[in-house]
C-alpha atoms as a PDB file:
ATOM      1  CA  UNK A   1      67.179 117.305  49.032  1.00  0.00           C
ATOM      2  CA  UNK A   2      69.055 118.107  46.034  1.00  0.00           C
ATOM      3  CA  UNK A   3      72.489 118.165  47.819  1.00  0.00           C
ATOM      4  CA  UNK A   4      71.530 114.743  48.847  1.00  0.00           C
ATOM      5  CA  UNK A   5      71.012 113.475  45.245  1.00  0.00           C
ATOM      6  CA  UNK A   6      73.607 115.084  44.014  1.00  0.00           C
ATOM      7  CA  UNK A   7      76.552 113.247  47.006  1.00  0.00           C
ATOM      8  CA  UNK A   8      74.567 110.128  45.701  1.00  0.00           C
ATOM      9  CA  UNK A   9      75.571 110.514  42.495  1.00  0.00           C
ATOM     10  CA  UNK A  10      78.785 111.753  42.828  1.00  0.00           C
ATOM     11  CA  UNK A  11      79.672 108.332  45.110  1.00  0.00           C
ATOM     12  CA  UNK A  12      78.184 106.585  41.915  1.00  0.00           C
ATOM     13  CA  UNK A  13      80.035 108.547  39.900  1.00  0.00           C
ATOM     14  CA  UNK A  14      83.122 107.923  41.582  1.00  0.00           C
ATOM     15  CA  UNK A  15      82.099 103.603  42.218  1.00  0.00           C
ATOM     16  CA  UNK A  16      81.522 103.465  38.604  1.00  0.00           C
ATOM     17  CA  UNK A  17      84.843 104.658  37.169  1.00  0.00           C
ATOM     18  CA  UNK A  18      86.601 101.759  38.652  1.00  0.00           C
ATOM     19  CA  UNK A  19      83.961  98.734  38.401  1.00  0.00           C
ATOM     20  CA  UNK A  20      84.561  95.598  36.792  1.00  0.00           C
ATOM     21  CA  UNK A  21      82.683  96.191  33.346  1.00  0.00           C
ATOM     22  CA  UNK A  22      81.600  92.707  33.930  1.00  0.00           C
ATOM     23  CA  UNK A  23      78.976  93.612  36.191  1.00  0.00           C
ATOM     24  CA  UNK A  24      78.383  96.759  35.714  1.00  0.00           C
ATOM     25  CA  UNK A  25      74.935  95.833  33.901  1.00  0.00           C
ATOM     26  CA  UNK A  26      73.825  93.085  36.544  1.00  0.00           C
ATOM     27  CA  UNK A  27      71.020  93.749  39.168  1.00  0.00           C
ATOM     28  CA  UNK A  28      71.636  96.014  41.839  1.00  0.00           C
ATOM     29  CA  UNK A  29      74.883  96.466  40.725  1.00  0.00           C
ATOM     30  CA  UNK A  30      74.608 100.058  39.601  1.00  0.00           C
ATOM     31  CA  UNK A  31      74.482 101.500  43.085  1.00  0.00           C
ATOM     32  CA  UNK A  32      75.611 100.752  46.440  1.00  0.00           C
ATOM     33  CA  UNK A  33      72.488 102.501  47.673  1.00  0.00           C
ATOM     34  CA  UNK A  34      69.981  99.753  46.444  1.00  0.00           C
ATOM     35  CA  UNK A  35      71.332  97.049  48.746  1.00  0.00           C
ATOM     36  CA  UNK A  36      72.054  99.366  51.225  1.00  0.00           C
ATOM     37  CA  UNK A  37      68.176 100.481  51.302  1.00  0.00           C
ATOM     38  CA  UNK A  38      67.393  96.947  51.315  1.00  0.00           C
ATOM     39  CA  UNK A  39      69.521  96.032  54.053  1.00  0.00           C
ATOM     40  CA  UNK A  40      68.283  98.732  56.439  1.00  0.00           C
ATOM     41  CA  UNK A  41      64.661  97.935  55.442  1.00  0.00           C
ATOM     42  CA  UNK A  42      65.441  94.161  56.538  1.00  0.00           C
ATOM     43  CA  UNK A  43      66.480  95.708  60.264  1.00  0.00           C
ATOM     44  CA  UNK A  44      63.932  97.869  60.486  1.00  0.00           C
ATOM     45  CA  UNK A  45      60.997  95.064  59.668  1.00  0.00           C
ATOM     46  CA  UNK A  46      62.886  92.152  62.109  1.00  0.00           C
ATOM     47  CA  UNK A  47      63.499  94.838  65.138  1.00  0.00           C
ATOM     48  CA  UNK A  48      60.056  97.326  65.196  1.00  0.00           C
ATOM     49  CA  UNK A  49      58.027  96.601  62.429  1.00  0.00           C
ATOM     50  CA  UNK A  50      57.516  92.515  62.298  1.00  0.00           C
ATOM     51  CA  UNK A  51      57.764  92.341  66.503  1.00  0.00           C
ATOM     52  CA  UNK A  52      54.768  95.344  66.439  1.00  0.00           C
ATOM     53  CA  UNK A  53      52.480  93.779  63.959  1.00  0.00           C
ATOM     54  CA  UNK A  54      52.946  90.325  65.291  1.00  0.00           C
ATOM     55  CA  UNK A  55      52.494  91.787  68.977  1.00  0.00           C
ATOM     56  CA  UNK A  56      48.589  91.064  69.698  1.00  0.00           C
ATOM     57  CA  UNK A  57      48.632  87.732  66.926  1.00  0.00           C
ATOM     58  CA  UNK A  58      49.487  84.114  67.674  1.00  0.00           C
ATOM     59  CA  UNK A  59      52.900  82.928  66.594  1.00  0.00           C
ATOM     60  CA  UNK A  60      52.384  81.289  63.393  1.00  0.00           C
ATOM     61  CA  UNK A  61      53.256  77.041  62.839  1.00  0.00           C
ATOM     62  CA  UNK A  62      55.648  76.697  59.930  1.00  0.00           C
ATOM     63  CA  UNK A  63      56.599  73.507  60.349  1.00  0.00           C
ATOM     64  CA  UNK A  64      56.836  72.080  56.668  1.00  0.00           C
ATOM     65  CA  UNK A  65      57.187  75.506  55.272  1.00  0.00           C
ATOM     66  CA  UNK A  66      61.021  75.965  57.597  1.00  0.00           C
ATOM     67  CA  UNK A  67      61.456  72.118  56.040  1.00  0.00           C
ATOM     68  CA  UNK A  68      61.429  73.594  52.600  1.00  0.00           C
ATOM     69  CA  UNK A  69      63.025  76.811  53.479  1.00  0.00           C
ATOM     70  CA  UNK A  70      65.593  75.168  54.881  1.00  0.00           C
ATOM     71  CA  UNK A  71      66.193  72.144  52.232  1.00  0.00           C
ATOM     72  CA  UNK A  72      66.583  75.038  49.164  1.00  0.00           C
ATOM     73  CA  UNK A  73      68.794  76.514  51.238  1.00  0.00           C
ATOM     74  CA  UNK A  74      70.860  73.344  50.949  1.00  0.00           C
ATOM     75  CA  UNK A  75      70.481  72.856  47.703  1.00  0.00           C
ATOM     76  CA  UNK A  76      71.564  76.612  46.728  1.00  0.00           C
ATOM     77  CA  UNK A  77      74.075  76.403  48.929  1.00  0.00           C
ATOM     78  CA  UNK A  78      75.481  73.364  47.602  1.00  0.00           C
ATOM     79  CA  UNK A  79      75.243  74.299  43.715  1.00  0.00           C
ATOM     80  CA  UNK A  80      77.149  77.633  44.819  1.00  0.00           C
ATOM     81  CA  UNK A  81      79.774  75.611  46.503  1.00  0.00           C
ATOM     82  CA  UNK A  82      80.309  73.607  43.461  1.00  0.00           C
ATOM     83  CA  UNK A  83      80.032  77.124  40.930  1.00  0.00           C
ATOM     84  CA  UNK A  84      83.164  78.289  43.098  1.00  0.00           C
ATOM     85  CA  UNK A  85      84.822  74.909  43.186  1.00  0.00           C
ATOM     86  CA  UNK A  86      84.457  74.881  39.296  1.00  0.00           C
ATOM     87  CA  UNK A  87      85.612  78.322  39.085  1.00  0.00           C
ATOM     88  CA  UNK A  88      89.192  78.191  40.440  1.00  0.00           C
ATOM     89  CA  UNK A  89      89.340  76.657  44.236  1.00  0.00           C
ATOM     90  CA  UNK A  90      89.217  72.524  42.669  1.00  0.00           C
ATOM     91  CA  UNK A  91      90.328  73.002  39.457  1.00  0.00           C
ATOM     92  CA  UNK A  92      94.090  73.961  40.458  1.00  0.00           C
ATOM     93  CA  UNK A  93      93.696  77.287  39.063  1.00  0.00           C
ATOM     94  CA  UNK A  94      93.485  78.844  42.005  1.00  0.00           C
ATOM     95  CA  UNK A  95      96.165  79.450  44.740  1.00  0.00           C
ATOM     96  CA  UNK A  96      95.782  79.259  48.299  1.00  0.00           C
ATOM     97  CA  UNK A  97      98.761  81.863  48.971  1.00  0.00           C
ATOM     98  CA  UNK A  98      98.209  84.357  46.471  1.00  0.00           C
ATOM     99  CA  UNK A  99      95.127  84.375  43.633  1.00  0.00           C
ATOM    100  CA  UNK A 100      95.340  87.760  41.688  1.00  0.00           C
ATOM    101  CA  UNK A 101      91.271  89.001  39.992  1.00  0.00           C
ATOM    102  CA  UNK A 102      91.274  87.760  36.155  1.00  0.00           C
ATOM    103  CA  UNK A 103      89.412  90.270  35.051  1.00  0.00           C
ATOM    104  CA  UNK A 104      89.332  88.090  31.572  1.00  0.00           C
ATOM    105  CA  UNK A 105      86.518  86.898  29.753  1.00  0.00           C
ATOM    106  CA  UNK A 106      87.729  83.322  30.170  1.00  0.00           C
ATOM    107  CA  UNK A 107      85.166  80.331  30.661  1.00  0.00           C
ATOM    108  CA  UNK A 108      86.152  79.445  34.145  1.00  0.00           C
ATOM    109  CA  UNK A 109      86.971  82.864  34.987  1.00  0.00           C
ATOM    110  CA  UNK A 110      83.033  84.621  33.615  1.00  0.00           C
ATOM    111  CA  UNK A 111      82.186  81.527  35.981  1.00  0.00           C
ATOM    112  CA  UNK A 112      83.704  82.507  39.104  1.00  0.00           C
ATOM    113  CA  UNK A 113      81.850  86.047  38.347  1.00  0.00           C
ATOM    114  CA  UNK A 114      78.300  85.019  38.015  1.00  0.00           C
ATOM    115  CA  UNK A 115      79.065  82.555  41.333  1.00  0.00           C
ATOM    116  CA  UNK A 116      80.036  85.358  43.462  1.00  0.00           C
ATOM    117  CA  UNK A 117      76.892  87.514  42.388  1.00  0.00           C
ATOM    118  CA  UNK A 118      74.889  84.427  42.857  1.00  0.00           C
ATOM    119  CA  UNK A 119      76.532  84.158  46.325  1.00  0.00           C
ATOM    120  CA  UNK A 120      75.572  88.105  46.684  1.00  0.00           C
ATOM    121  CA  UNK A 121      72.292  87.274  46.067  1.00  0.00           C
ATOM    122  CA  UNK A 122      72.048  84.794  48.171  1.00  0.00           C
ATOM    123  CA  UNK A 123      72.634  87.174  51.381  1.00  0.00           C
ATOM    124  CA  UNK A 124      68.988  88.620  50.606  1.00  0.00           C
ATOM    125  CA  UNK A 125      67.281  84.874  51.117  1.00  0.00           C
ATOM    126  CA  UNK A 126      69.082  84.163  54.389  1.00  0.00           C
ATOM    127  CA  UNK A 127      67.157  87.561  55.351  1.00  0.00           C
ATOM    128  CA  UNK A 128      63.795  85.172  55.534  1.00  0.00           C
ATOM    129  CA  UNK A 129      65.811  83.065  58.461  1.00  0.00           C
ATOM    130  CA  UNK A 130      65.024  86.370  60.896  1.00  0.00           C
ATOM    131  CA  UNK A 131      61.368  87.159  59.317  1.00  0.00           C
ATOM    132  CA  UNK A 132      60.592  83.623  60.362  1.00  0.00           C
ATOM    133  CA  UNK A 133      61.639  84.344  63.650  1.00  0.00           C
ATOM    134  CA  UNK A 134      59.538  87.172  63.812  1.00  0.00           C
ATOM    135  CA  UNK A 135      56.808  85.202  62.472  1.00  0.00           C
ATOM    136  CA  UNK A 136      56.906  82.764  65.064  1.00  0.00           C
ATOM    137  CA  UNK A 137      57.184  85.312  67.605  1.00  0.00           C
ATOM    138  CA  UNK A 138      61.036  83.938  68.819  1.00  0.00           C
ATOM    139  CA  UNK A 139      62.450  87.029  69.372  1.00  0.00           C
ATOM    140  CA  UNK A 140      64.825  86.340  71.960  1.00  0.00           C
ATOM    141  CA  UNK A 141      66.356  84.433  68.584  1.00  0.00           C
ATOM    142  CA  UNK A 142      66.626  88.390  66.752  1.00  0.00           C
ATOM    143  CA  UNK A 143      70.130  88.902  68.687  1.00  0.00           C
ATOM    144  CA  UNK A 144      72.751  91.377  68.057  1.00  0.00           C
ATOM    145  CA  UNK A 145      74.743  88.857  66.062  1.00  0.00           C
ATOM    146  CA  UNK A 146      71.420  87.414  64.050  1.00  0.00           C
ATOM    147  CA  UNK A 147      70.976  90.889  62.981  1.00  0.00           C
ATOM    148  CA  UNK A 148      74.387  92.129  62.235  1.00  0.00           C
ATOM    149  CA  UNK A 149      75.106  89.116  60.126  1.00  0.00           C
ATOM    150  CA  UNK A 150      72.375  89.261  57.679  1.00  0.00           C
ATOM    151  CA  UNK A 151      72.324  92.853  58.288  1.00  0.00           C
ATOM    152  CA  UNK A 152      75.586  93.576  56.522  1.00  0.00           C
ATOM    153  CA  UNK A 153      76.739  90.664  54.980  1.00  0.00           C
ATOM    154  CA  UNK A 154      74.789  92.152  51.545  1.00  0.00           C
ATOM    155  CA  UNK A 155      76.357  95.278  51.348  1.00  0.00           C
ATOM    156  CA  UNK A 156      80.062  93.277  52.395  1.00  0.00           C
ATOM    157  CA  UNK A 157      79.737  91.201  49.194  1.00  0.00           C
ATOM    158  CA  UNK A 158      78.297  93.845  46.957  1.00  0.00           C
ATOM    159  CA  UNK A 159      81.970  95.572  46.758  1.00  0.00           C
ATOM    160  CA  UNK A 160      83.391  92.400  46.183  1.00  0.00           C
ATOM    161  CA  UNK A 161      81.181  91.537  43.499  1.00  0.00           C
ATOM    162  CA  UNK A 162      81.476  95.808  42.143  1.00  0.00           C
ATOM    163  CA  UNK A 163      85.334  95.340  41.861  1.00  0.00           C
ATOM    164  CA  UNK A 164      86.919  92.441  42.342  1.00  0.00           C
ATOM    165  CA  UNK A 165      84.291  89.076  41.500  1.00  0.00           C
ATOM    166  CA  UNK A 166      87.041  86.381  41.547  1.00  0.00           C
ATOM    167  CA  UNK A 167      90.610  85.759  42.796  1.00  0.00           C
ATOM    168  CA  UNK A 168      91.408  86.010  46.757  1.00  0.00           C
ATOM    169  CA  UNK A 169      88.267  87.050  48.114  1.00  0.00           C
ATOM    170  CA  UNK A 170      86.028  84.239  46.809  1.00  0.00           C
ATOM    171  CA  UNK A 171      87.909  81.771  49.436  1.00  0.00           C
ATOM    172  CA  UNK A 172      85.522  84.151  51.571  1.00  0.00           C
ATOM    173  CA  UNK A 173      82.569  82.187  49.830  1.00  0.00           C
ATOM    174  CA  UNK A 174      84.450  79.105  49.362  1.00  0.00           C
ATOM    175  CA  UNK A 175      84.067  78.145  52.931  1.00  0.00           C
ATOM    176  CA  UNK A 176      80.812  79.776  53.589  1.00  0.00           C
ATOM    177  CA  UNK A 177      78.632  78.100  51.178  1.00  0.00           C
ATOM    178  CA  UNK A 178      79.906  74.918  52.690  1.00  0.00           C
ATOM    179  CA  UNK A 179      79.600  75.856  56.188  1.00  0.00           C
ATOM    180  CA  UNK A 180      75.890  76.827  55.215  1.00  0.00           C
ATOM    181  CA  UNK A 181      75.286  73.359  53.901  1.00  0.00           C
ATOM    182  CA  UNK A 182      75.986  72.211  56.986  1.00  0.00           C
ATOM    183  CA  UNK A 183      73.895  74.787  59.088  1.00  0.00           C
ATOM    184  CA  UNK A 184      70.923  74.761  56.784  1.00  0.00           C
ATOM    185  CA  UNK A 185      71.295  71.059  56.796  1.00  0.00           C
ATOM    186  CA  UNK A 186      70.917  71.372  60.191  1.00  0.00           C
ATOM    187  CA  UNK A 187      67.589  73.666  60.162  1.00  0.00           C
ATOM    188  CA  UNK A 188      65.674  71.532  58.308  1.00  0.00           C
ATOM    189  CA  UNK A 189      66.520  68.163  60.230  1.00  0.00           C
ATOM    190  CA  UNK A 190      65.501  70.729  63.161  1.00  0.00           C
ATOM    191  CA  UNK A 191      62.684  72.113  61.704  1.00  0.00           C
ATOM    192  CA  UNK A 192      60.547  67.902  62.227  1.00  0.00           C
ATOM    193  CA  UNK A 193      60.483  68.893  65.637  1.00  0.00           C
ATOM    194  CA  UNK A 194      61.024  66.792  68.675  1.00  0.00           C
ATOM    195  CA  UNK A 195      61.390  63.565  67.385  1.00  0.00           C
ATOM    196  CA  UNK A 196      64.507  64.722  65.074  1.00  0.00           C
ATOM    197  CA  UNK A 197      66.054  67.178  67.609  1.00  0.00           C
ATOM    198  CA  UNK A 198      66.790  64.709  69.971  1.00  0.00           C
ATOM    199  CA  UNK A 199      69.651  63.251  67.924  1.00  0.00           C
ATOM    200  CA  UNK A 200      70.987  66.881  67.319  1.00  0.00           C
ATOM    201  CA  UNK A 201      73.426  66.953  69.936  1.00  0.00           C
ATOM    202  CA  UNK A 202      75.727  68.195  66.999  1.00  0.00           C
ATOM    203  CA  UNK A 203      73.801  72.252  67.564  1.00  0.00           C
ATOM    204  CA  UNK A 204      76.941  74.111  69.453  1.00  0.00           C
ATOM    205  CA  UNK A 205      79.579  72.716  67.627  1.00  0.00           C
ATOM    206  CA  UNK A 206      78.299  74.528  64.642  1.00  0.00           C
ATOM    207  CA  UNK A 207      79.146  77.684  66.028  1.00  0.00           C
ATOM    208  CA  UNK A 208      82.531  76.450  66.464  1.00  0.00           C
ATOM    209  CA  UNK A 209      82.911  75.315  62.949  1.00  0.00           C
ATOM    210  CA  UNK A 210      81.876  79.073  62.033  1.00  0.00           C
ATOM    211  CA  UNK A 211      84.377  80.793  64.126  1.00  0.00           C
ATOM    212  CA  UNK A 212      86.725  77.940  62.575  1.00  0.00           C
ATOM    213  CA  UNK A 213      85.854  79.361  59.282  1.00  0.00           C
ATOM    214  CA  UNK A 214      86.486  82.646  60.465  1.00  0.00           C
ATOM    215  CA  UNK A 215      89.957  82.008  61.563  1.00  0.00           C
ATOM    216  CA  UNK A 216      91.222  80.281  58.182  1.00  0.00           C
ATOM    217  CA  UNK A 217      89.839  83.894  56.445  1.00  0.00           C
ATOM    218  CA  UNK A 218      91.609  85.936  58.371  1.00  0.00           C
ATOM    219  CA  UNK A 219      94.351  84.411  57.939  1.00  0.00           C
ATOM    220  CA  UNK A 220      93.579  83.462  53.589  1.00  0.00           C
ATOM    221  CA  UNK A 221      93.271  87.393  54.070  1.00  0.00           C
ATOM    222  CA  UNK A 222      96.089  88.404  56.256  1.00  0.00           C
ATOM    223  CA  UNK A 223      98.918  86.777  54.591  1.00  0.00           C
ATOM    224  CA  UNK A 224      98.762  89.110  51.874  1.00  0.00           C
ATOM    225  CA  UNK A 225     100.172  92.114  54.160  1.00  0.00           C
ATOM    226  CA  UNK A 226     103.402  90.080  53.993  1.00  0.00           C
ATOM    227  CA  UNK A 227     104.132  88.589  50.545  1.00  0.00           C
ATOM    228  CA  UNK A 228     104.133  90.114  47.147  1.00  0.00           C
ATOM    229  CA  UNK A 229     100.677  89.549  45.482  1.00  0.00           C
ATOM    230  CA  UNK A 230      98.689  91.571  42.884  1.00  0.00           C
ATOM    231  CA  UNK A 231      95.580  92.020  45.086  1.00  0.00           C
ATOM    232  CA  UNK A 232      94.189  95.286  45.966  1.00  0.00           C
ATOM    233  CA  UNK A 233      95.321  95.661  49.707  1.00  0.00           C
ATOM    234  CA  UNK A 234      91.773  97.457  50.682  1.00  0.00           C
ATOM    235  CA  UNK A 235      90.326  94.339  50.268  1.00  0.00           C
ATOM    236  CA  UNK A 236      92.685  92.115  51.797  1.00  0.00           C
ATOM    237  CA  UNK A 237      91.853  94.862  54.940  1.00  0.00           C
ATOM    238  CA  UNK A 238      87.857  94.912  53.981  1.00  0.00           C
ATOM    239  CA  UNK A 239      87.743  90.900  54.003  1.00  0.00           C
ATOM    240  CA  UNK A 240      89.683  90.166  56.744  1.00  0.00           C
ATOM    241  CA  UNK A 241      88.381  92.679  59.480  1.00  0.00           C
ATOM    242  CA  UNK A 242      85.270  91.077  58.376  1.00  0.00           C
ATOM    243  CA  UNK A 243      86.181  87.635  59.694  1.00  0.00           C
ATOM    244  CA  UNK A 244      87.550  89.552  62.749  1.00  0.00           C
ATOM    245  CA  UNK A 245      84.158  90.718  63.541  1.00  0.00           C
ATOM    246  CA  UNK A 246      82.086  87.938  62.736  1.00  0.00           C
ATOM    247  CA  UNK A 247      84.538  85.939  64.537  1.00  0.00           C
ATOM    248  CA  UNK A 248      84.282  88.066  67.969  1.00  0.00           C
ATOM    249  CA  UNK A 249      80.487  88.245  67.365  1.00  0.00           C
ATOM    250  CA  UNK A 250      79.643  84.193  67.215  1.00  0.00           C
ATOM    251  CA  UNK A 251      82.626  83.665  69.975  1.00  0.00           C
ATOM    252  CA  UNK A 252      80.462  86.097  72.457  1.00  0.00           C
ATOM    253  CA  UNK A 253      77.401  84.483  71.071  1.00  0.00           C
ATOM    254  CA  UNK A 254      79.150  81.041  71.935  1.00  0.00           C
ATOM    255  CA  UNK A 255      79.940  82.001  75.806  1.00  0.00           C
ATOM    256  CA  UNK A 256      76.656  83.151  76.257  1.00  0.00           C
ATOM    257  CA  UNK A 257      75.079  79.959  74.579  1.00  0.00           C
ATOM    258  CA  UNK A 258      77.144  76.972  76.517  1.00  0.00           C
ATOM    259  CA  UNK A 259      79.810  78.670  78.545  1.00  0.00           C
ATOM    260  CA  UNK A 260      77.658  80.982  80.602  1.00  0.00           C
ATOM    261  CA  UNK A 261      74.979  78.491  80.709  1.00  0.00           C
ATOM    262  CA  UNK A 262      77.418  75.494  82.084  1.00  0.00           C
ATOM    263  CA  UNK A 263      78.623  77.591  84.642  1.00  0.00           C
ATOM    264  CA  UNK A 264      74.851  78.796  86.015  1.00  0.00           C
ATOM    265  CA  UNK A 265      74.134  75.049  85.610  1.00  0.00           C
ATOM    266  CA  UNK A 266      77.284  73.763  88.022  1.00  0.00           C
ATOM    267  CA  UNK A 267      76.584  76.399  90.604  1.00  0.00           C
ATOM    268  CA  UNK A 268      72.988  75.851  90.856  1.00  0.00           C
ATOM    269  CA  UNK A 269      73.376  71.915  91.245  1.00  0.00           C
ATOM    270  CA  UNK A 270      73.640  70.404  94.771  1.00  0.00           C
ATOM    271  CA  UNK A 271      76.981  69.805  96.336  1.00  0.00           C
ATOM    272  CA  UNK A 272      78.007  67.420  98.911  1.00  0.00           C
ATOM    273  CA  UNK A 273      77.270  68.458 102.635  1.00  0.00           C
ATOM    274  CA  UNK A 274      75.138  71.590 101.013  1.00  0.00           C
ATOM    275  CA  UNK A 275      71.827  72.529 102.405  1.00  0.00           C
ATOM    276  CA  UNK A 276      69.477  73.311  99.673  1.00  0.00           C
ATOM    277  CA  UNK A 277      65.822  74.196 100.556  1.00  0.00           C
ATOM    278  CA  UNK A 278      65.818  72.614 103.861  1.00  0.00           C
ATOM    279  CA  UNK A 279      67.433  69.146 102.702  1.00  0.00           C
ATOM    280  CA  UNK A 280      70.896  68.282 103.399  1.00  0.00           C
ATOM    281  CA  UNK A 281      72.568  66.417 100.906  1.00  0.00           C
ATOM    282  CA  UNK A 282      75.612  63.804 101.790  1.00  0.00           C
ATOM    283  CA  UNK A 283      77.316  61.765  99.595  1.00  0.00           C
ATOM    284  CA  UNK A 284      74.446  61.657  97.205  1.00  0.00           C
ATOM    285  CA  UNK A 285      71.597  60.918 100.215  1.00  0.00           C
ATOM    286  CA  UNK A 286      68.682  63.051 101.151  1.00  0.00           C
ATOM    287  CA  UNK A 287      68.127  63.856 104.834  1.00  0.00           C
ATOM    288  CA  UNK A 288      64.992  65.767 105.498  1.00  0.00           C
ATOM    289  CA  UNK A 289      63.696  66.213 108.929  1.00  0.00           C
ATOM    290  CA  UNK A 290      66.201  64.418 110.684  1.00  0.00           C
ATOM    291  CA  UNK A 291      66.331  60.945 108.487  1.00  0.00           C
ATOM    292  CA  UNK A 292      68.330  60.483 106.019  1.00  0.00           C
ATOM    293  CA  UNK A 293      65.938  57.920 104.337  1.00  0.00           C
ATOM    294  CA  UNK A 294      63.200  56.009 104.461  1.00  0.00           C
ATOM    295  CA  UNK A 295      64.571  52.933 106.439  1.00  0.00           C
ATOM    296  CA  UNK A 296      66.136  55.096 108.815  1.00  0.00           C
ATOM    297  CA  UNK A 297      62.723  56.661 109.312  1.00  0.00           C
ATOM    298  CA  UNK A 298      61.154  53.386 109.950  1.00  0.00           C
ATOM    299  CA  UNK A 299      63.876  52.728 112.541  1.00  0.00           C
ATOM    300  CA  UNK A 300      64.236  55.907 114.738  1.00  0.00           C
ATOM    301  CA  UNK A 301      60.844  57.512 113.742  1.00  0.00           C
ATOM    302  CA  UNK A 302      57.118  56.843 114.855  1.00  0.00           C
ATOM    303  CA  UNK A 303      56.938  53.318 113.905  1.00  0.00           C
ATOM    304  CA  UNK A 304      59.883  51.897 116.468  1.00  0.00           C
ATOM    305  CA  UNK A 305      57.714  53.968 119.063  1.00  0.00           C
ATOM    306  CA  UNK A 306      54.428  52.487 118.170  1.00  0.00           C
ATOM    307  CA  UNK A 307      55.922  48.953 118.174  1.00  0.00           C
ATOM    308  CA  UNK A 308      57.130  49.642 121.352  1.00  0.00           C
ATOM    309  CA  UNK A 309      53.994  51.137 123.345  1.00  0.00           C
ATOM    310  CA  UNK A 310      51.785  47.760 121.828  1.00  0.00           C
END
């Protein structure tokens, strides 16, 4: 036990000596092991401990309570968005090609540091997307991707916000927070049921939007391993295998969403001169039992041969 404390502190050691002074003092920004211990207590409750305890109950109705969820999750979203916006990205103080970490005390620039711990901290609400699944017993919604995503998005950002809060990672947040205003948008107009959901037809080309999103970071991230740029080249590496996960992850979750789906859909619909449960089909008509419909029944069937024994 002591060996173990003592590697702990040595990697905190270690962290420490090259943190942004910034935010050294800030919560859970001590120690990577806080939001790591928080992050692996998140998968343990939405895969064992939420599915057991919910097992023998009835899935609870949280209609308005998803609503609200849902609408503060637009309206944090959105007030990130505009944190990061007013930090750098719509000012013109940032660059697209190259954005070095001002590791200043300069209005705009302490700005873009409390946004991206504020984004950091936002990873832990998005955790209560998943516990509401579990809550609602929709467990076939905890998938691999679900569970990565939240899973290790906290601990991604946590470095970013430990050494480098600001410069060319926060397009990584940039984009994000205003794909999330979109998604959670989305939730909530979900989240009336029926009567809204039926003019969703919007759902799977949010997915594509996020592997979109995915695509620009890698390549915000990429472009650094070719031009001159005082950015620390772990992170352009740490951010942009990041997006090549996620965007793997939602592109797999995509195929088996609509692609796989279409394709089980064509195959199992009726085709022309195909017998399907004892019914030919031709040209869009029915023939069961040798008629193809109902006048041709009344024709060549038991009719015509009453008529013609009266």
């Amino acid at each position: 036990m002591a060996l173990v404390v003592d590697s702990f502190r040595t990697i905190n050691s270690y962290l420490n000596k090259y943190q942004d002074p910034r935010t050294a003092d800030w919560p859970l920004m001590s120690s990577p092991f806080y939001t790591l211990g928080i992050c692996l207590s998140y998968v343990y409750i939405v895969k064992v401990l939420g599915p057991k305890l919910m097992e023998n109950r009835k899935p609870f109705q949280l209609k308005w309570i998803l609503v609200f969820y849902n609408l503060f999750q637009v309206i944090f979203s959105t007030w990130i968005f505009y944190e990061i916006c007013m930090g750098g990205w719509a000012t013109g103080e940032y660059s697209i090609r190259c954005q070095p970490v001002d590791y200043s005390n300069k209005p705009s620039t302490v700005r873009m540091v409390h946004a991206s711990w504020w984004y950091y901290f936002s990873k832990f609400t998005e955790f209560m997307d998943t516990i509401f699944f579990v809550l609602r017993k929709k467990n076939d919604h905890i998938s691999t991707l679900h569970v990565i995503h939240h899973g290790v998005m906290p601990m991604s950002v946590w470095f970013g916000v430990k050494f480098t809060p600001g410069g060319h990672s926060t397009f990584f947040g940039f984009l994000n927070t205003f794909v999330h205003i979109i998604m959670y948008s989305y939730y909530m107009l979900s989240a009336f049921g029926p009567s809204v959901q039926k003019y969703l037809w919007w759902k799977k080309y949010l997915t594509t939007f996020q592997m979109v999103q995915f695509v620009a970071i890698m390549l915000h991230a990429f472009q650094l391993l070719f031009i001159d740029c005082n950015y620390p080249r772990a992170f352009v590496w740490w951010i942009g295998m990041h997006a090549v996960m996620f965007f793997f992850l939602f592109k797999e979750f995509y195929n088996q969403q609509y692609t796989s789906k279409a394709k089980k859909a064509a195959a199992a619909a009726p085709q022309n001169g195909k017998v399907k449960n004892g019914a030919s089909t031709t040209n869009g008509y029915s023939k069961k039992n040798g008629f193809k419909n109902a006048s041709e029944y009344y024709s060549n069937g038991d009719v015509r041969n009453r008529i013609k024994s009266q």
